[in-house]
Protein backbone atom coordinates (compact mmCIF):
# COMPACT_ATOMS: atom_id res chain seq x y z
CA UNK A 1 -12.08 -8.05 -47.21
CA UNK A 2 -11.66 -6.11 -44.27
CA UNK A 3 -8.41 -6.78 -42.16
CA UNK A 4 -9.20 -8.60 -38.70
CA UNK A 5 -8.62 -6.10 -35.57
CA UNK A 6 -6.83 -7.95 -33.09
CA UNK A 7 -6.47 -7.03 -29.50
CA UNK A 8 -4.36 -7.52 -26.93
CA UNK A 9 -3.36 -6.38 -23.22
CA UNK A 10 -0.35 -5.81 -21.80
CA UNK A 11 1.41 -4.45 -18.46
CA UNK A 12 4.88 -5.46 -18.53
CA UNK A 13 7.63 -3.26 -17.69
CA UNK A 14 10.32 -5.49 -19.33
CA UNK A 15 9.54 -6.62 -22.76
CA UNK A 16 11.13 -10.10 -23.10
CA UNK A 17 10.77 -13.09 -25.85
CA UNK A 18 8.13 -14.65 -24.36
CA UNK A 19 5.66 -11.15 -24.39
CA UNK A 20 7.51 -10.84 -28.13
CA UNK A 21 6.71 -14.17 -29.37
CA UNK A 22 3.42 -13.57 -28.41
CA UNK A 23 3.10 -10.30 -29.96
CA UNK A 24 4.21 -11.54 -33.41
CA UNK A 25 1.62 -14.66 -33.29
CA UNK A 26 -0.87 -11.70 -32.61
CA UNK A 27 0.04 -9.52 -35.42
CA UNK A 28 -0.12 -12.17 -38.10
CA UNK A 29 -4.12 -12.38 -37.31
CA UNK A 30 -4.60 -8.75 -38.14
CA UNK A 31 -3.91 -4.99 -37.03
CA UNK A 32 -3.06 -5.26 -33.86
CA UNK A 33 -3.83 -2.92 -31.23
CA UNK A 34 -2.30 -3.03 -27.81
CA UNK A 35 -3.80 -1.88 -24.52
CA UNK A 36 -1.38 -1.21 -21.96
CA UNK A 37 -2.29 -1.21 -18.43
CA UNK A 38 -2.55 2.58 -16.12
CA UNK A 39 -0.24 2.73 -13.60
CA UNK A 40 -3.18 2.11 -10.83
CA UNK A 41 -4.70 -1.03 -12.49
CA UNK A 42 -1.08 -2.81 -12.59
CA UNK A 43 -0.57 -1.73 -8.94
CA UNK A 44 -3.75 -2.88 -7.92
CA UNK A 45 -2.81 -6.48 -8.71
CA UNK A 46 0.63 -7.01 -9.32
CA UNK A 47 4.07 -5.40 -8.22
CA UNK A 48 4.36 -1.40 -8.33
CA UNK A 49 5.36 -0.40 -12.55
CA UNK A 50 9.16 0.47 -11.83
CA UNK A 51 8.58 1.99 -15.46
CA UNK A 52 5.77 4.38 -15.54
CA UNK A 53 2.42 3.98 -18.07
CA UNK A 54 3.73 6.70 -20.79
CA UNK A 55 6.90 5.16 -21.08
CA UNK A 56 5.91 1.47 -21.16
CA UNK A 57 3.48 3.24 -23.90
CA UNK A 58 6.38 4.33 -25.70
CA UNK A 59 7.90 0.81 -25.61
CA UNK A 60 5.10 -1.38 -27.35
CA UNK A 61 4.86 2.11 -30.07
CA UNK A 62 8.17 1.03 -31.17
CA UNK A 63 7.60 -2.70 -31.14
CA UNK A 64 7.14 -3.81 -35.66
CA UNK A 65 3.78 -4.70 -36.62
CA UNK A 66 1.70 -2.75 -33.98
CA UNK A 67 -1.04 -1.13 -35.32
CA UNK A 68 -1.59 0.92 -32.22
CA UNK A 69 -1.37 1.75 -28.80
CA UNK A 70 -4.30 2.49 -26.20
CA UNK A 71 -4.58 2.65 -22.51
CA UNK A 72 -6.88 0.43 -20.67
CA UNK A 73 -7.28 2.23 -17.44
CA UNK A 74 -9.04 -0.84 -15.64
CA UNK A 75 -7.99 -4.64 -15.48
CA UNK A 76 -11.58 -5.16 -17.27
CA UNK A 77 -11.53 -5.00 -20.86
CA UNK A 78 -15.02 -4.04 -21.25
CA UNK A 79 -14.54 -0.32 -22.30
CA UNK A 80 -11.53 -0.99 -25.17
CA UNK A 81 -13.82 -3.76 -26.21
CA UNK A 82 -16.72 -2.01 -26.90
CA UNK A 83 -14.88 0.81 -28.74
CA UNK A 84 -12.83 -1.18 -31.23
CA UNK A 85 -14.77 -4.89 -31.08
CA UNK A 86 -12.04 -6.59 -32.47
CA UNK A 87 -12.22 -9.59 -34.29
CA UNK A 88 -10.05 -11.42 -31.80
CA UNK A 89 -8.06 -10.83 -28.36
CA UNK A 90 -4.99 -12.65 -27.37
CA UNK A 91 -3.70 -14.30 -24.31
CA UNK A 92 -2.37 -16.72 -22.74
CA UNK A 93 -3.48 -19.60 -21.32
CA UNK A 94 -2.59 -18.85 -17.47
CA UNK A 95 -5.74 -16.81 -16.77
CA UNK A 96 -8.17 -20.09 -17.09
CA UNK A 97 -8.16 -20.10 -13.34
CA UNK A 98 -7.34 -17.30 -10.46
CA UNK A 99 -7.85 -13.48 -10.07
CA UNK A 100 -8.03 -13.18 -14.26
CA UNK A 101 -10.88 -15.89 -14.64
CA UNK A 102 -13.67 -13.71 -13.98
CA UNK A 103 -12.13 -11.12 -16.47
CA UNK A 104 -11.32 -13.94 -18.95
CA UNK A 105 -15.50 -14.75 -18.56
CA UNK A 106 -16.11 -11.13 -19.14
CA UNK A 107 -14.46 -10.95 -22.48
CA UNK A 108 -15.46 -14.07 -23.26
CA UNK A 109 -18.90 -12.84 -23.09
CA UNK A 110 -18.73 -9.48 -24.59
CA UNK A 111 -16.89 -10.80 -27.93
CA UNK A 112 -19.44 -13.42 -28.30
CA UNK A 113 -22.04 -11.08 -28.75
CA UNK A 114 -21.14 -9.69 -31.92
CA UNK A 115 -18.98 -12.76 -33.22
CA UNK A 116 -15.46 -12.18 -31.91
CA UNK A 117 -13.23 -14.91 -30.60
CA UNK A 118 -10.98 -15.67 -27.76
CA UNK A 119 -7.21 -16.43 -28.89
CA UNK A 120 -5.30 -18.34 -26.18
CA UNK A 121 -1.27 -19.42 -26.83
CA UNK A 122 0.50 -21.57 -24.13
CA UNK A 123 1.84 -19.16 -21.19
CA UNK A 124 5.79 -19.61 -21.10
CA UNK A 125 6.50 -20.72 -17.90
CA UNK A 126 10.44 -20.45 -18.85
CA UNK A 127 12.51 -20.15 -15.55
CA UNK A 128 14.53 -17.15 -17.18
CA UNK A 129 11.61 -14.94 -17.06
CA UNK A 130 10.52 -15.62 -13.73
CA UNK A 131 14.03 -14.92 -12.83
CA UNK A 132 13.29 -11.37 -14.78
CA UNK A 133 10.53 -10.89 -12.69
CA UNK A 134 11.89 -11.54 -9.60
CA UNK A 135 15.08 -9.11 -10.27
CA UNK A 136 12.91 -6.22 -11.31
CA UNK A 137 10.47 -7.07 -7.47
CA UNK A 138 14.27 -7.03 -6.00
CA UNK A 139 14.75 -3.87 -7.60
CA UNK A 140 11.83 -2.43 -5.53
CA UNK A 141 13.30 -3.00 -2.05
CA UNK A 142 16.31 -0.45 -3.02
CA UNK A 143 16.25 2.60 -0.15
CA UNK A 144 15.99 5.09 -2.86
CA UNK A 145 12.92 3.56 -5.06
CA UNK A 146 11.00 2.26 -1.78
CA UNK A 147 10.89 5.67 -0.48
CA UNK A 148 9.95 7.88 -3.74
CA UNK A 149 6.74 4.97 -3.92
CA UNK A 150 4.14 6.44 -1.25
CA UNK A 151 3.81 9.73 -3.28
CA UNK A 152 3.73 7.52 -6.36
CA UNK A 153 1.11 5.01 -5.49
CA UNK A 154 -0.98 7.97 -3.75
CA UNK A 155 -0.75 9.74 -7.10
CA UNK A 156 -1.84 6.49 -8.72
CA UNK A 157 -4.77 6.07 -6.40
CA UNK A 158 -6.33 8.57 -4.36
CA UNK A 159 -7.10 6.23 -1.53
CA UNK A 160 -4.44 3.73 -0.44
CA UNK A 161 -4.59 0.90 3.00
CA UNK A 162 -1.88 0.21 5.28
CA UNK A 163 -1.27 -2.69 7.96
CA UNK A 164 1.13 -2.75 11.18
CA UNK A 165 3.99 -4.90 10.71
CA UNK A 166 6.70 -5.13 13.61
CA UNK A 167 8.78 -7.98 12.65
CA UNK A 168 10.07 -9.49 9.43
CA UNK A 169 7.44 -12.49 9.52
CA UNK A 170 4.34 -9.88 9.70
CA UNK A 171 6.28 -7.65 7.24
CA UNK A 172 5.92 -11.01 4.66
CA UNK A 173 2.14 -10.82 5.65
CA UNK A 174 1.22 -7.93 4.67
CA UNK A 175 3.61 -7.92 1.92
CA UNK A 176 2.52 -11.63 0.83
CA UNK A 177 -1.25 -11.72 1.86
CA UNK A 178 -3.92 -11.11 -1.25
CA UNK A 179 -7.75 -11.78 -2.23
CA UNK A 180 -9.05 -12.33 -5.46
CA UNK A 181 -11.61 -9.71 -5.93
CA UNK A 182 -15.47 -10.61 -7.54
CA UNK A 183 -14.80 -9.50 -11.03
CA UNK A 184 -11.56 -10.05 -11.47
CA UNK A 185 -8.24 -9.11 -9.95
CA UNK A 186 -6.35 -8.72 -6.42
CA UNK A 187 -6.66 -6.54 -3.60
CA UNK A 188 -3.28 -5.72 -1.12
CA UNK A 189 -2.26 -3.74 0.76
CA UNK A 190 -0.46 -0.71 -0.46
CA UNK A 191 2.29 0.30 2.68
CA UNK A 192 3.44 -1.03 5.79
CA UNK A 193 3.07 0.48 8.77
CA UNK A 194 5.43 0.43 11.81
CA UNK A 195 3.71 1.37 14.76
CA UNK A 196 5.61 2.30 18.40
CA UNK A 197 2.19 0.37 19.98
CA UNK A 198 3.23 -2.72 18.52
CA UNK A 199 6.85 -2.42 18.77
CA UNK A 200 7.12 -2.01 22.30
CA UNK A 201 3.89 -4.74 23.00
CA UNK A 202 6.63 -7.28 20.31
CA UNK A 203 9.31 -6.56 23.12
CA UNK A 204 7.23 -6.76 26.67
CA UNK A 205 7.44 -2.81 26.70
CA UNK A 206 4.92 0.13 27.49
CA UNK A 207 4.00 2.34 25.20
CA UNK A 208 6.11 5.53 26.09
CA UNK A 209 8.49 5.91 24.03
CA UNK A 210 10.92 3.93 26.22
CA UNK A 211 11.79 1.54 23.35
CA UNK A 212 14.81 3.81 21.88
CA UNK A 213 15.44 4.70 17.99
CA UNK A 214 18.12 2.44 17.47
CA UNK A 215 15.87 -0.71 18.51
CA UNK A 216 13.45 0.65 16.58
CA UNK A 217 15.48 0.94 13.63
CA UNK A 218 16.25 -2.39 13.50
CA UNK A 219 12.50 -3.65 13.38
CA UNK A 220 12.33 -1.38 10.37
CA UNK A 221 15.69 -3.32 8.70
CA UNK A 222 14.45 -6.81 9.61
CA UNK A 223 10.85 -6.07 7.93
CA UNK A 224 12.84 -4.35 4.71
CA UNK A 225 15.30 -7.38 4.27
CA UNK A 226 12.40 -9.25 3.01
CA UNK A 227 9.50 -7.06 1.74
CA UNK A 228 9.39 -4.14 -0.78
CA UNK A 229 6.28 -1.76 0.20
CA UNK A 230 6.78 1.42 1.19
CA UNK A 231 6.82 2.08 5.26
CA UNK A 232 5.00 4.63 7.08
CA UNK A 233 6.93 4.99 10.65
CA UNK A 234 5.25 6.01 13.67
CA UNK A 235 7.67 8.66 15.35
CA UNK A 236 5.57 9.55 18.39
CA UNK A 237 6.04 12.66 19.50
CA UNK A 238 9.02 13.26 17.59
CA UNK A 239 11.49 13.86 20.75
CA UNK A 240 13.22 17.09 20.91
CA UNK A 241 13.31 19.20 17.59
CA UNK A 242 17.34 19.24 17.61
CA UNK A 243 17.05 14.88 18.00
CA UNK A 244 13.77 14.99 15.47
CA UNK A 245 16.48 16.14 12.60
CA UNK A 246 18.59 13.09 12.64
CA UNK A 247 15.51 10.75 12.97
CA UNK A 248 14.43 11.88 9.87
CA UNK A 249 17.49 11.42 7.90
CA UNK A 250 17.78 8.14 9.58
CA UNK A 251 14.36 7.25 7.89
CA UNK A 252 14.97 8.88 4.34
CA UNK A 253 18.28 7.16 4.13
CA UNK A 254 16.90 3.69 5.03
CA UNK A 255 13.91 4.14 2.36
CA UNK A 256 11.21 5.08 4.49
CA UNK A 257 8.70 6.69 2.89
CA UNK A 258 6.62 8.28 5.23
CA UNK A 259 6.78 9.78 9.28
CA UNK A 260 4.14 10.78 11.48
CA UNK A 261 4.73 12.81 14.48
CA UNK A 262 1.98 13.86 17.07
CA UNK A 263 1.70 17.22 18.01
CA UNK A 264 1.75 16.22 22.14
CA UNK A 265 4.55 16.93 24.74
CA UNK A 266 6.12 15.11 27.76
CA UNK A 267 5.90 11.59 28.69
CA UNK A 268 4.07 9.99 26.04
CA UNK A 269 0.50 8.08 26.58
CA UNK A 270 -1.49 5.63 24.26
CA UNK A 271 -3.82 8.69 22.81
CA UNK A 272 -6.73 6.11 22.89
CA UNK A 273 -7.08 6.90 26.54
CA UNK A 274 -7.82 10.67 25.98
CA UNK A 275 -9.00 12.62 28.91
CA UNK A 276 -8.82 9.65 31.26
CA UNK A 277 -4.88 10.06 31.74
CA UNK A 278 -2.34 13.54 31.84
CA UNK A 279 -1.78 14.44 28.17
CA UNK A 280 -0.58 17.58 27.07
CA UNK A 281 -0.76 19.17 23.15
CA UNK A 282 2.32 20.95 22.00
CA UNK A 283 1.51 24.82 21.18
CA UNK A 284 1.05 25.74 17.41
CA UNK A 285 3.93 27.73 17.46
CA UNK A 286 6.57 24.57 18.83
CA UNK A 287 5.38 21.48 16.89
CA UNK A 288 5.63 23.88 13.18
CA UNK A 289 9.20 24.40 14.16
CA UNK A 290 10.04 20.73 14.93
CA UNK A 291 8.23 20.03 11.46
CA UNK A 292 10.09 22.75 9.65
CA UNK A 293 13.58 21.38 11.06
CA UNK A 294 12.55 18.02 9.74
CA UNK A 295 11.86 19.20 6.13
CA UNK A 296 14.72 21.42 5.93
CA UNK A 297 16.57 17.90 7.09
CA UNK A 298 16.08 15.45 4.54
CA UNK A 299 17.94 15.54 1.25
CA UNK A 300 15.10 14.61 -1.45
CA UNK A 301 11.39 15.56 -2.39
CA UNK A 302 9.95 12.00 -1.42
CA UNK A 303 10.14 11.58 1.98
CA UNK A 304 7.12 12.88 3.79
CA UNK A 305 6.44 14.28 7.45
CA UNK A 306 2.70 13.73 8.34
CA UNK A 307 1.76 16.18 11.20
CA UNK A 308 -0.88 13.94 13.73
CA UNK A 309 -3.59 16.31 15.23
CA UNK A 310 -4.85 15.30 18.67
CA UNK A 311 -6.94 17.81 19.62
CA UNK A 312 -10.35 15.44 18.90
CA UNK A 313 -8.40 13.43 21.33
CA UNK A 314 -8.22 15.52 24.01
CA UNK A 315 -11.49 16.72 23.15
CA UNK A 316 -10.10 20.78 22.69
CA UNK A 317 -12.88 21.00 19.64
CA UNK A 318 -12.86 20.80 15.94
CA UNK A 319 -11.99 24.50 15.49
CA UNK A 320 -8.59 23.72 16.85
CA UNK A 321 -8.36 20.87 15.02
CA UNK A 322 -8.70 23.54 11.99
CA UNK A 323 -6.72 25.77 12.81
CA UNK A 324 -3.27 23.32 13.47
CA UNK A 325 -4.30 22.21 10.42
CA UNK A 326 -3.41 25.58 8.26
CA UNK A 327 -0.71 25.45 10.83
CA UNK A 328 0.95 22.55 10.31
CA UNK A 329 0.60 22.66 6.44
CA UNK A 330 1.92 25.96 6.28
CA UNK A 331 4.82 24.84 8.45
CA UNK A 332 5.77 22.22 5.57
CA UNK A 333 3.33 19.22 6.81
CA UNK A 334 3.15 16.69 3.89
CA UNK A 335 0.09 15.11 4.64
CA UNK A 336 -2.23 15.48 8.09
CA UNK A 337 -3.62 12.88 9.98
CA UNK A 338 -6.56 13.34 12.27
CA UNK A 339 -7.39 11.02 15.23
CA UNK A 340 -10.53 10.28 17.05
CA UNK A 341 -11.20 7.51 19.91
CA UNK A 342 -14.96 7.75 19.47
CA UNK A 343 -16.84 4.65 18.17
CA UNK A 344 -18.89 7.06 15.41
CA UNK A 345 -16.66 8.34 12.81
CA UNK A 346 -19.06 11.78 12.61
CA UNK A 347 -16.27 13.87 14.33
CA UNK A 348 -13.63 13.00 11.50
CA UNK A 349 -16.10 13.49 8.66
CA UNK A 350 -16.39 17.01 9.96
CA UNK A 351 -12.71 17.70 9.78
CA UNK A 352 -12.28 16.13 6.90
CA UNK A 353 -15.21 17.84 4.86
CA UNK A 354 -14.30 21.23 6.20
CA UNK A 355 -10.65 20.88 5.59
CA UNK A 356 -11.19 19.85 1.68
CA UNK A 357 -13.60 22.56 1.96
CA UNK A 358 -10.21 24.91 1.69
CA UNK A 359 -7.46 22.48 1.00
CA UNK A 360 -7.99 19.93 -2.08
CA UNK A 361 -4.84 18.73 -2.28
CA UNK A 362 -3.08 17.97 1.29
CA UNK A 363 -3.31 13.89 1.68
CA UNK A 364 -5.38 13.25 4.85
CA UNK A 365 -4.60 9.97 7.15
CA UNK A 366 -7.02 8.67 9.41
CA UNK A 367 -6.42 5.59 11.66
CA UNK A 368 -10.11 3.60 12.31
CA UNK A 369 -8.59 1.61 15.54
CA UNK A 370 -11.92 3.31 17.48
CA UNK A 371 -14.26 4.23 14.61
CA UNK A 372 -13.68 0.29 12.92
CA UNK A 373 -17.20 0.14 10.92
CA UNK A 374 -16.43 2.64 8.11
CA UNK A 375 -15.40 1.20 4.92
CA UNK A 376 -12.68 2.84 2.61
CA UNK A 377 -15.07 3.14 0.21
CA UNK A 378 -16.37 5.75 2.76
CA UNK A 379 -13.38 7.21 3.39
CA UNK A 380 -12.28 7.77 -0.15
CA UNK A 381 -15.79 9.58 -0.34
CA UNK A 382 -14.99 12.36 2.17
CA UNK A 383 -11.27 12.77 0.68
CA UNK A 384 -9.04 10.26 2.94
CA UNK A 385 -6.30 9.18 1.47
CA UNK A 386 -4.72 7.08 3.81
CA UNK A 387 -6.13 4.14 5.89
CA UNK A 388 -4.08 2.84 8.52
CA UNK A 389 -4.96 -0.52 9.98
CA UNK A 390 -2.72 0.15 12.87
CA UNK A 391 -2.36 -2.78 15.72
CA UNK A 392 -4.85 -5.49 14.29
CA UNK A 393 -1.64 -7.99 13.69
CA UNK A 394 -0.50 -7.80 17.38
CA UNK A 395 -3.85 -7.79 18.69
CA UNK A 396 -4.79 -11.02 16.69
CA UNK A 397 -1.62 -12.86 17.31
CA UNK A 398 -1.53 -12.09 21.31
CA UNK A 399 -5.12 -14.58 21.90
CA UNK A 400 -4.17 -17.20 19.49
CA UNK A 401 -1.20 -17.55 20.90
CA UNK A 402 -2.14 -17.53 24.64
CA UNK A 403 -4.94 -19.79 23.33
CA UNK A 404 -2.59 -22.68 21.79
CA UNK A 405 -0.25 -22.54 25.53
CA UNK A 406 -3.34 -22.75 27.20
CA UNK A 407 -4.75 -26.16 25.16
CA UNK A 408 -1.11 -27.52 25.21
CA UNK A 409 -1.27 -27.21 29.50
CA UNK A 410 -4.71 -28.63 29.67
CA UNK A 411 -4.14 -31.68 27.28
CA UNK A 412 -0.46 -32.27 28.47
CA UNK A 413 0.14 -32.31 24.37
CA UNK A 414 0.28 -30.36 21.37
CA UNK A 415 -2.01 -32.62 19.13
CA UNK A 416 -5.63 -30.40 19.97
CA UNK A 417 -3.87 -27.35 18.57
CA UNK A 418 -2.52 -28.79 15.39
CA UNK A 419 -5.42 -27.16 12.91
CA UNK A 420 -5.50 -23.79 14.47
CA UNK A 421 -1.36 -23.66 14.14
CA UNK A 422 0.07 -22.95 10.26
CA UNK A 423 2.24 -26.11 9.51
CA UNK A 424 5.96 -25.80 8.71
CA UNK A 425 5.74 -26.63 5.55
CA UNK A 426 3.78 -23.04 4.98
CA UNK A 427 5.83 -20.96 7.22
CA UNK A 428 9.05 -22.24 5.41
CA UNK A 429 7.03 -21.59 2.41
CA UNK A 430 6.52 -18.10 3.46
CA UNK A 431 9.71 -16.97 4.27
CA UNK A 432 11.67 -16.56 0.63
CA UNK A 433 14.59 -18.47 0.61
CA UNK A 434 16.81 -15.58 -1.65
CA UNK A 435 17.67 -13.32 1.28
């Protein structure tokens, strides 16, 4: 008789004796085959892969009794299944119900059609490999790793989303907050961003650059002490080139990933205002030197300057916008980010489609705070690669706030406001108890 293919999935980057237990109950049904995870589809629902795909590959290769090793590039199964319809697939019992049911009803399905059959073993809920887990998510938040991850993840995906986070309780949001997608999986956000809008609306400020570095600093410790995503930092203007030097090794050293600097001069204004107040753009010439000094500054590859056009802004024309772009990228730019306070999003689908027109490779960061009805999906089309949800955190938090004082003055008690306001059960629930 012919011997029973057996398939199984796997994303681990730690191989302990639950996955090998497992793995040996598998083998005696058959050859097994193994499909590991891509990088993308395990950072698409689950913690960033401290150990990258060909290495993990190299891990189960080595494991006794594997018959072979295969990448499943999507969370779905469908494509492995269809190539090698084996006789069974393994798992365990913990995706009956969550993000993995749909996928569990897929496979389900697609075996069943020519005879296969679902294999389920109890899911070992042993405390010592949560603890695992949880050591390896630590493991993330180190300065070092944090940083190198924006490059990584953008590598991985093409097209990732940021929110605004300016405190350690909206840093756990973003870092926390997931959907389970239609057919199967999560959706998250990739990267945190920490936005001077927000941090000087979290402390009763304006927005011009009064709130200094070293308060601004500490919003970015007090969001990393209990979240591990990589931050994009929102330098302004930058300040003087000889002060913009020691901002940026301020920001590699602490793990952020990621700075974007505007190329505007004297006393800052929201940009969303455009013509209506005193702005002024930086010449070509100044703003590549400030962004040269900053690259010649930090110490490693993975830190990134982002150079933030305004010239759509202050309405100077797209051809401008073109040409700082060449600029700025010649100058040493990592990525470019174009703004726009128009309601349309046509303006920024020119820039982008002529700029990929000549540069394929540059990552481009847009910021829809204005232009709010275009979908990522959209985006990823014309060749953005980052999304910045930039202020929506603040913005929501401000009215229900303000809301809840109101109802407790009018009611002369808290009781009306009870099931708009999270209990505190939840928010000690939120706030991990290990740091």
């Amino acid at each position: 008789m012919k011997e029973k293919i057996v398939y199984m999935c796997m994303s681990t980057d730690v191989i302990h004796g639950g996955h090998i237990s497992i793995i040996n109950k598998a083998k005696k049904l058959g050859k097994l085959i193994i499909g590991v995870l891509s990088d993308e589809a395990v950072s698409s629902y689950k913690r960033f892969p401290l150990v990258p795909y060909e290495e993990r590959k190299i891990l189960y290769q080595n494991l006794d009794g594997v018959y072979k090793v295969v990448e499943q590039k999507e969370l779905s199964y469908k494509k492995n299944l269809e190539i090698y319809k084996p006789d069974y697939v393994v798992h365990g019992d913990n995706w009956k119900s969550g993000y993995q049911k749909p996928i569990r009803e897929e496979v389900i399905e697609i075996i069943s059609s020519y005879g296969g059959q679902l294999v389920e073993y109890p899911y070992s809920k042993d405390q010592k490999y949560k603890d695992i887990d949880d050591m390896m998510r630590r493991e993330l938040s180190l300065p070092n790793i944090r940083c190198q991850r924006l490059r990584k993840v953008l590598d991985m995906k093409g097209l990732i989303t940021v929110m605004e986070a300016h405190s350690g309780l909206t840093g756990l949001i973003v870092e926390k907050t997931t959907i389970n997608e239609e057919h199967g999986g999560l959706k998250q956000f990739d990267a945190m961003w920490v936005s001077s809008l927000c941090d000087s609306t979290e402390k009763g400020k304006p927005d011009i650059e009064l709130v200094d570095m070293t308060s601004r600093f500490r919003t970015i410790d007090d969001i990393m002490e209990v979240t591990t995503k990589p931050i994009i930092f929102d330098g302004d203007t930058g300040g003087l080139k000889e002060h913009f030097v020691y901002t940026v090794r301020t920001l590699e050293r602490m793990g952020v990933s990621m700075v974007i600097i505007e190329d505007k001069i004297g006393l800052k204004k929201n940009s969303l205002f455009g013509t209506e107040v005193e702005q002024t753009q930086d010449d070509i010439e100044n703003f590549c030197e400030k962004i040269k000094a900053g690259k010649l500054a930090q110490k490693s590859k993975d830190f990134m300057i982002c150079a933030r056009i305004e010239s759509l802004i202050l309405e100077v024309g797209l051809e401008d916008a073109l040409k700082r772009a060449r600029a700025y990228v010649k100058a040493g730019a990592d990525a470019i980010m174009i703004h726009s306070r128009k309601k349309e999003p046509d303006e920024i689908f020119d820039f982008v489609d002529k700029f990929r027109s000549e540069n394929k490779i540059t990552p481009i960061v847009v910021v829809p705070t204005s232009f709010n009805s275009v979908t990522e999906e959209e985006f990823k089309k014309h060749g953005v690669n980052i999304v910045i949800y930039a202020n929506q955190l603040i913005r929501a938090a401000f009215p229900a706030m303000q809301n809840v004082a109101k109802s407790i003055l009018q009611n002369h008690r808290a009781k009306e406001v009870d099931d708009i306001c999270i209990s505190i059960k939840d928010i000690i629930t939120l706030i991990p108890e290990d740091y």
